[in-house]
C-alpha atoms as a PDB file:
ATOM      1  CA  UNK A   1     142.846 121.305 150.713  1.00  0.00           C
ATOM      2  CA  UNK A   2     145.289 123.310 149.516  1.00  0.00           C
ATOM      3  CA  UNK A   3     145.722 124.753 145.880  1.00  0.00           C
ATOM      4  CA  UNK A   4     149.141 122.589 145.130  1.00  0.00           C
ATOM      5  CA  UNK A   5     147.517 119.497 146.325  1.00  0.00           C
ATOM      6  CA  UNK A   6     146.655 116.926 143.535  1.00  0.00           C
ATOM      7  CA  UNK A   7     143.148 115.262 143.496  1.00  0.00           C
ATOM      8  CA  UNK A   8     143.775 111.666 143.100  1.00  0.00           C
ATOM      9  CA  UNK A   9     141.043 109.519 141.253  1.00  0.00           C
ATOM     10  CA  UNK A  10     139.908 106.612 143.109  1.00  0.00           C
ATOM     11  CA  UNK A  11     140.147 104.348 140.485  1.00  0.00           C
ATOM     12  CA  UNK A  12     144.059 103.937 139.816  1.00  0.00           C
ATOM     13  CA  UNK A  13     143.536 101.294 136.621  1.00  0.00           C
ATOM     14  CA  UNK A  14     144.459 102.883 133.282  1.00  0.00           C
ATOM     15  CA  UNK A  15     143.328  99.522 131.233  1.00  0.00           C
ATOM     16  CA  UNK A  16     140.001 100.639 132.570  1.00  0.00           C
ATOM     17  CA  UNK A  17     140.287 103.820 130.913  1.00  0.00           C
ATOM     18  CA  UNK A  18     141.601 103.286 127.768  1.00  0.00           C
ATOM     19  CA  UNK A  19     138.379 100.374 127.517  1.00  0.00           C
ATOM     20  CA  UNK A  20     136.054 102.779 128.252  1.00  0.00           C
ATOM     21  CA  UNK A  21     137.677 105.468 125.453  1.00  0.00           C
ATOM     22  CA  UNK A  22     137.377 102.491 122.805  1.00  0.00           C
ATOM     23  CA  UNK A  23     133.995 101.894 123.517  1.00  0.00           C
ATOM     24  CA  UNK A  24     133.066 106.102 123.367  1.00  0.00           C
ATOM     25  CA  UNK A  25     135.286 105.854 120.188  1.00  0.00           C
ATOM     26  CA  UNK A  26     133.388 103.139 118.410  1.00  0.00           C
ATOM     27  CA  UNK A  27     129.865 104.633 119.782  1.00  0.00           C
ATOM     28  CA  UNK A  28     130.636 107.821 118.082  1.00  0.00           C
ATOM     29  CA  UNK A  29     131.771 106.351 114.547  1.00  0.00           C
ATOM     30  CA  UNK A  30     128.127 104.177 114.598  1.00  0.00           C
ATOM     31  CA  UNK A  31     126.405 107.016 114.935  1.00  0.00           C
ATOM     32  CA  UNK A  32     128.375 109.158 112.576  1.00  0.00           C
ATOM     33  CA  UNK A  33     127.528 106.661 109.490  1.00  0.00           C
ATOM     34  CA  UNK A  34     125.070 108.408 106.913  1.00  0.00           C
ATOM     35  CA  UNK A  35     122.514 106.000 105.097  1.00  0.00           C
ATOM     36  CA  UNK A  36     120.787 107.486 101.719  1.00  0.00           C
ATOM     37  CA  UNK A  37     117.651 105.997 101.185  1.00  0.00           C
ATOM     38  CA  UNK A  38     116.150 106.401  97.515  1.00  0.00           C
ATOM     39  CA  UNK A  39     112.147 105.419  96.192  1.00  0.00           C
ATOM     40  CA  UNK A  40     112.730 103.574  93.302  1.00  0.00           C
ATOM     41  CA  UNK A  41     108.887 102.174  93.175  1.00  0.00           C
ATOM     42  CA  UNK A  42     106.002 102.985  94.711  1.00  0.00           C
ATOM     43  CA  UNK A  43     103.647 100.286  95.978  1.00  0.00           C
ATOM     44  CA  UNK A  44     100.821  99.626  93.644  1.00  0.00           C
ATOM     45  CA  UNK A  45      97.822  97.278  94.148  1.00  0.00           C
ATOM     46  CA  UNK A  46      96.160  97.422  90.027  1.00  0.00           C
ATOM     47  CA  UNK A  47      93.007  96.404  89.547  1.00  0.00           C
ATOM     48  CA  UNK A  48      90.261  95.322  91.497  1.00  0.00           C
ATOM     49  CA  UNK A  49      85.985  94.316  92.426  1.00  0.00           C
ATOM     50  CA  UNK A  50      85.697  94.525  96.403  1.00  0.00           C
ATOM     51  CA  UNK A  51      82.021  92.662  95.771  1.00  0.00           C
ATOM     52  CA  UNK A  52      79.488  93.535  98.230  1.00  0.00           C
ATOM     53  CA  UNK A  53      81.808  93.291 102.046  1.00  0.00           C
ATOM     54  CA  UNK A  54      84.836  94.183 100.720  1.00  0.00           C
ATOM     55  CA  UNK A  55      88.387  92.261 102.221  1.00  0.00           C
ATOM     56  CA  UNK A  56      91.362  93.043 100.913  1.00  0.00           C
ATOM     57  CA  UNK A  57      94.272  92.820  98.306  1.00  0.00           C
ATOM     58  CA  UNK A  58      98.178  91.862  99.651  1.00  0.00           C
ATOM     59  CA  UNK A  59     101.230  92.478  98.006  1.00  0.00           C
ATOM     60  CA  UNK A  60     104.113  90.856  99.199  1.00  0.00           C
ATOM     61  CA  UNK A  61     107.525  91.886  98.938  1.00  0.00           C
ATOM     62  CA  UNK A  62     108.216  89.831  96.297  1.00  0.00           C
ATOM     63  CA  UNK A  63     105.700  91.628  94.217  1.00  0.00           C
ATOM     64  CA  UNK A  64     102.810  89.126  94.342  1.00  0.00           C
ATOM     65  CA  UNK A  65      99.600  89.421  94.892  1.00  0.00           C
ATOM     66  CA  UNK A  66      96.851  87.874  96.372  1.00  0.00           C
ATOM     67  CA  UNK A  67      93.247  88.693  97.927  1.00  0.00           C
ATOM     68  CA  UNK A  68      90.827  88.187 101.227  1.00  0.00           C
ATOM     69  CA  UNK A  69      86.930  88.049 101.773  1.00  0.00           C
ATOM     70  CA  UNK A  70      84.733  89.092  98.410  1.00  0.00           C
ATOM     71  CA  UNK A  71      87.674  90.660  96.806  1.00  0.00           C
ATOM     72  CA  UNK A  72      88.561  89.889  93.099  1.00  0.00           C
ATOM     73  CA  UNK A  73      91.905  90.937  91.408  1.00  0.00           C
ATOM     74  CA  UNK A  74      91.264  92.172  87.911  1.00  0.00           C
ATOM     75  CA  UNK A  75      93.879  92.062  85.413  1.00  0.00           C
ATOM     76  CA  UNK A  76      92.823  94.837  83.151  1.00  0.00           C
ATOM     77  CA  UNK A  77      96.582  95.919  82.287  1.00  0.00           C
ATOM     78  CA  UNK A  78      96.821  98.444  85.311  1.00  0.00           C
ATOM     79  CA  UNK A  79     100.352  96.970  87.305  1.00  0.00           C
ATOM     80  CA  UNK A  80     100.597  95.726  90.857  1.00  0.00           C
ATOM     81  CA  UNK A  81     103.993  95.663  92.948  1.00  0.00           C
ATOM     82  CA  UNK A  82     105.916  96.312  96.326  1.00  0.00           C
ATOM     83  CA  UNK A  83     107.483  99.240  97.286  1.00  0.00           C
ATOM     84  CA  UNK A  84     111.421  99.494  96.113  1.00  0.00           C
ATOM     85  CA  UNK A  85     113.771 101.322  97.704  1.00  0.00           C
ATOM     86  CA  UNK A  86     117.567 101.495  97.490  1.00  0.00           C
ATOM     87  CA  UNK A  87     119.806 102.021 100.792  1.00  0.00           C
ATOM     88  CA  UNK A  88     122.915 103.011 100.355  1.00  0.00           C
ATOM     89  CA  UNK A  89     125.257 103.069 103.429  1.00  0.00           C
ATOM     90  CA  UNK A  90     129.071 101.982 104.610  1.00  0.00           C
ATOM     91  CA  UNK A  91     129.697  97.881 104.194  1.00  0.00           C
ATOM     92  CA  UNK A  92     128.655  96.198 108.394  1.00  0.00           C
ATOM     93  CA  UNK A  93     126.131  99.051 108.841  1.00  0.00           C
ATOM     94  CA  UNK A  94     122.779  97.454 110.194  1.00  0.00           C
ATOM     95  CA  UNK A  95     120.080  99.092 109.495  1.00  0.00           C
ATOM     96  CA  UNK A  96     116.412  98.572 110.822  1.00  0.00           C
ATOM     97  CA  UNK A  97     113.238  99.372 108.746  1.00  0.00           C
ATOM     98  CA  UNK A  98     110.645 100.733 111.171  1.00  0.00           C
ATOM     99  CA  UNK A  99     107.211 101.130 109.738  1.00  0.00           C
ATOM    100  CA  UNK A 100     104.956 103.885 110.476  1.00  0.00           C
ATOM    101  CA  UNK A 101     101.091 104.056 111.053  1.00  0.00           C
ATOM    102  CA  UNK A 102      98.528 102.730 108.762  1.00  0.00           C
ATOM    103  CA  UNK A 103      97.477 104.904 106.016  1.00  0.00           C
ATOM    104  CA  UNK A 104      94.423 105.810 104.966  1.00  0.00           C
ATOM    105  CA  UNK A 105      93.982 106.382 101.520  1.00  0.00           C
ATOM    106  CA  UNK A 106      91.466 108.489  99.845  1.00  0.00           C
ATOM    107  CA  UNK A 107      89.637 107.735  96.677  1.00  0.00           C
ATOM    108  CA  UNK A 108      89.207 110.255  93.605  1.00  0.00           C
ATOM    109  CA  UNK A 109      85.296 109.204  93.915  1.00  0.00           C
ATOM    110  CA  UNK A 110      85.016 109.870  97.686  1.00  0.00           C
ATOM    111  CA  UNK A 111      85.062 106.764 100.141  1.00  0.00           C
ATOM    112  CA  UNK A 112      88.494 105.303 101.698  1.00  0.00           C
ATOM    113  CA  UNK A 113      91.030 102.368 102.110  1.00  0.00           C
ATOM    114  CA  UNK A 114      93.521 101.657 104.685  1.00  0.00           C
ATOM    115  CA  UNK A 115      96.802 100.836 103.891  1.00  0.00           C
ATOM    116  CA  UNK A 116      98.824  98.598 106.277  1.00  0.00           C
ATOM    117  CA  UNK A 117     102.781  98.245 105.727  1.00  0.00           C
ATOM    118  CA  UNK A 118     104.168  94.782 105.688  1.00  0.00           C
ATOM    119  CA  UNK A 119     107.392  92.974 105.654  1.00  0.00           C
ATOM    120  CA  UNK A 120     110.631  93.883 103.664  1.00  0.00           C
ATOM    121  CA  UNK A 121     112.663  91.813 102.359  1.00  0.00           C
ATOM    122  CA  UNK A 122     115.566  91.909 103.153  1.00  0.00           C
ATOM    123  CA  UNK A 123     113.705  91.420 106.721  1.00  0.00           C
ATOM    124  CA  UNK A 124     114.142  94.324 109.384  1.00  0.00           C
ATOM    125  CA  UNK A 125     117.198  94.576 110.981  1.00  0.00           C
ATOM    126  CA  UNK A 126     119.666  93.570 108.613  1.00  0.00           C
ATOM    127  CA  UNK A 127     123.295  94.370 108.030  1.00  0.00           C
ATOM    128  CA  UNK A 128     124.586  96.401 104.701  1.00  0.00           C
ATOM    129  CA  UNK A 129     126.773  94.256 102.428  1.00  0.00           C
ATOM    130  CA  UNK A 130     127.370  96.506  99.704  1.00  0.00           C
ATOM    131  CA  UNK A 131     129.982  99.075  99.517  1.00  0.00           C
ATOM    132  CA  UNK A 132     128.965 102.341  98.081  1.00  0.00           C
ATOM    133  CA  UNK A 133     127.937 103.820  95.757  1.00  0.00           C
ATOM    134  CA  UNK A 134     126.397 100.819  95.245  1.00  0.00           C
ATOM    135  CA  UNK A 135     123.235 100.482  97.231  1.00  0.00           C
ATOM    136  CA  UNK A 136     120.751  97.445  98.884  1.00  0.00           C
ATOM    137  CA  UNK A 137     117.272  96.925  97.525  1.00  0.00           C
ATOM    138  CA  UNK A 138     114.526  96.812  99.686  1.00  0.00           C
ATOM    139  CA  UNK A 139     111.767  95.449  98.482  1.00  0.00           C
ATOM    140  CA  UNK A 140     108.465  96.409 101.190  1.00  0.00           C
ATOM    141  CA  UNK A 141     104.813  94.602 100.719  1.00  0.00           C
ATOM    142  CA  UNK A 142     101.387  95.622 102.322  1.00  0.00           C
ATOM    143  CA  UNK A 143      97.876  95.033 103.221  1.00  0.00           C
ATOM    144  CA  UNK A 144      95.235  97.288 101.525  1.00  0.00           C
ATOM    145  CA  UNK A 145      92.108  96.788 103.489  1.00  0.00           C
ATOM    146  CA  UNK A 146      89.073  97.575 101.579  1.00  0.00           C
ATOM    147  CA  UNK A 147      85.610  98.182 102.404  1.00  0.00           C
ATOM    148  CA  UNK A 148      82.441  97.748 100.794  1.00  0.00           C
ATOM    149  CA  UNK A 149      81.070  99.880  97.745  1.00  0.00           C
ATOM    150  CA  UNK A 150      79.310 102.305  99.708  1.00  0.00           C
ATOM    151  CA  UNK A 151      82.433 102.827 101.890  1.00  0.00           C
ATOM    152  CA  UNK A 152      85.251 102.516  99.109  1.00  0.00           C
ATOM    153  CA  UNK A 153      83.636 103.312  96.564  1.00  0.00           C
ATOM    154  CA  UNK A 154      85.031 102.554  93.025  1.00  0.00           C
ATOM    155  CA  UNK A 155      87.743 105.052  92.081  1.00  0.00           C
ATOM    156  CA  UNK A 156      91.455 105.813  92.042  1.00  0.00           C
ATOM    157  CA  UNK A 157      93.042 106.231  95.710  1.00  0.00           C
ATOM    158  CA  UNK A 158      95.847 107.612  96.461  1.00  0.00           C
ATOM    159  CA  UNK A 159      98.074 108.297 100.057  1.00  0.00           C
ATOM    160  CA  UNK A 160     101.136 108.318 101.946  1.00  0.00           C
ATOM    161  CA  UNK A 161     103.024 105.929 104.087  1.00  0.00           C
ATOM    162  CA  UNK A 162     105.803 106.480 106.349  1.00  0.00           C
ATOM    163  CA  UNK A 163     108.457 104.051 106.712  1.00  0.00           C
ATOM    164  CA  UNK A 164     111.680 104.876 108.847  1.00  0.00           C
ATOM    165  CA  UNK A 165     115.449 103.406 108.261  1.00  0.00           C
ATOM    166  CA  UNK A 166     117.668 103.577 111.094  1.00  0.00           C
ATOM    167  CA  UNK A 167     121.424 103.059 110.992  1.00  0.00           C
ATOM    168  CA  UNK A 168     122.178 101.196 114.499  1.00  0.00           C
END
């Protein structure tokens, strides 16, 4: 081959090409969309007597709350409710809520809970419908699993939970 020769592609189809530009073009501006993600609430279970098994105390994501095996809910004026957070991102971006590993919680007497993430609402994936700066609510539930007294003892307990949002 000489250096004034011409290398010829062996596709000759330009429609082809400009396609497969559109579709690079439009992968790059998904993935170049920012989402803010704000804690507005944490998740809170209040008050309650885990008898002598234990069970456990659900929040859902509307902010009720219910309870399993020997647990009681107390209502001695300490607040329950479901995580809120506020998304904002551009109007047709989905965005998925991925939640991390159970917790475990540790109480101030010694003892621990575990702390299982549950459903959002809106539900995971679902598609932004605000334009900024306004922002989505997401409202997030969970499972606090509870032992018995020698276990989880009575106390205040306190952790972390991870919980990812992905623009797609």
């Amino acid at each position: 081959m000489k250096n004034t020769d011409t290398i010829q592609p062996k596709w000759k189809k330009p429609a082809k090409t400009g396609c497969f530009l559109l579709l690079c073009f439009i992968c790059l501006s998904a993935a170049s969309q920012v989402i803010s993600v704000t804690t507005v609430q944490n998740m809170s279970f209040g008050a309650f007597s885990q008898g002598s098994s234990g069970g456990s105390v659900i929040i859902a994501s509307s902010g009720s709350r219910t309870a399993t095996g020997n647990v009681v809910p107390l209502n001695l004026g300490i607040q329950y409710f479901q995580a809120i957070f506020d998304v904002e991102a551009s109007v047709n971006t989905i965005v998925s809520i991925l939640n991390g590993p159970d917790a475990t919680l540790t109480g101030s007497n010694g003892g621990t809970m575990s702390l299982h993430i549950g459903s959002s609402d809106p539900g995971s994936p679902f598609i932004n419908a605000v334009a900024p700066p306004g922002r989505t609510q997401i409202n997030i539930g969970g499972v606090l699993t509870i032992g018995n007294t020698a276990s989880s003892p009575p106390g205040n307990y306190s952790g972390t939970f991870y919980i990812t949002f992905n623009n797609e």
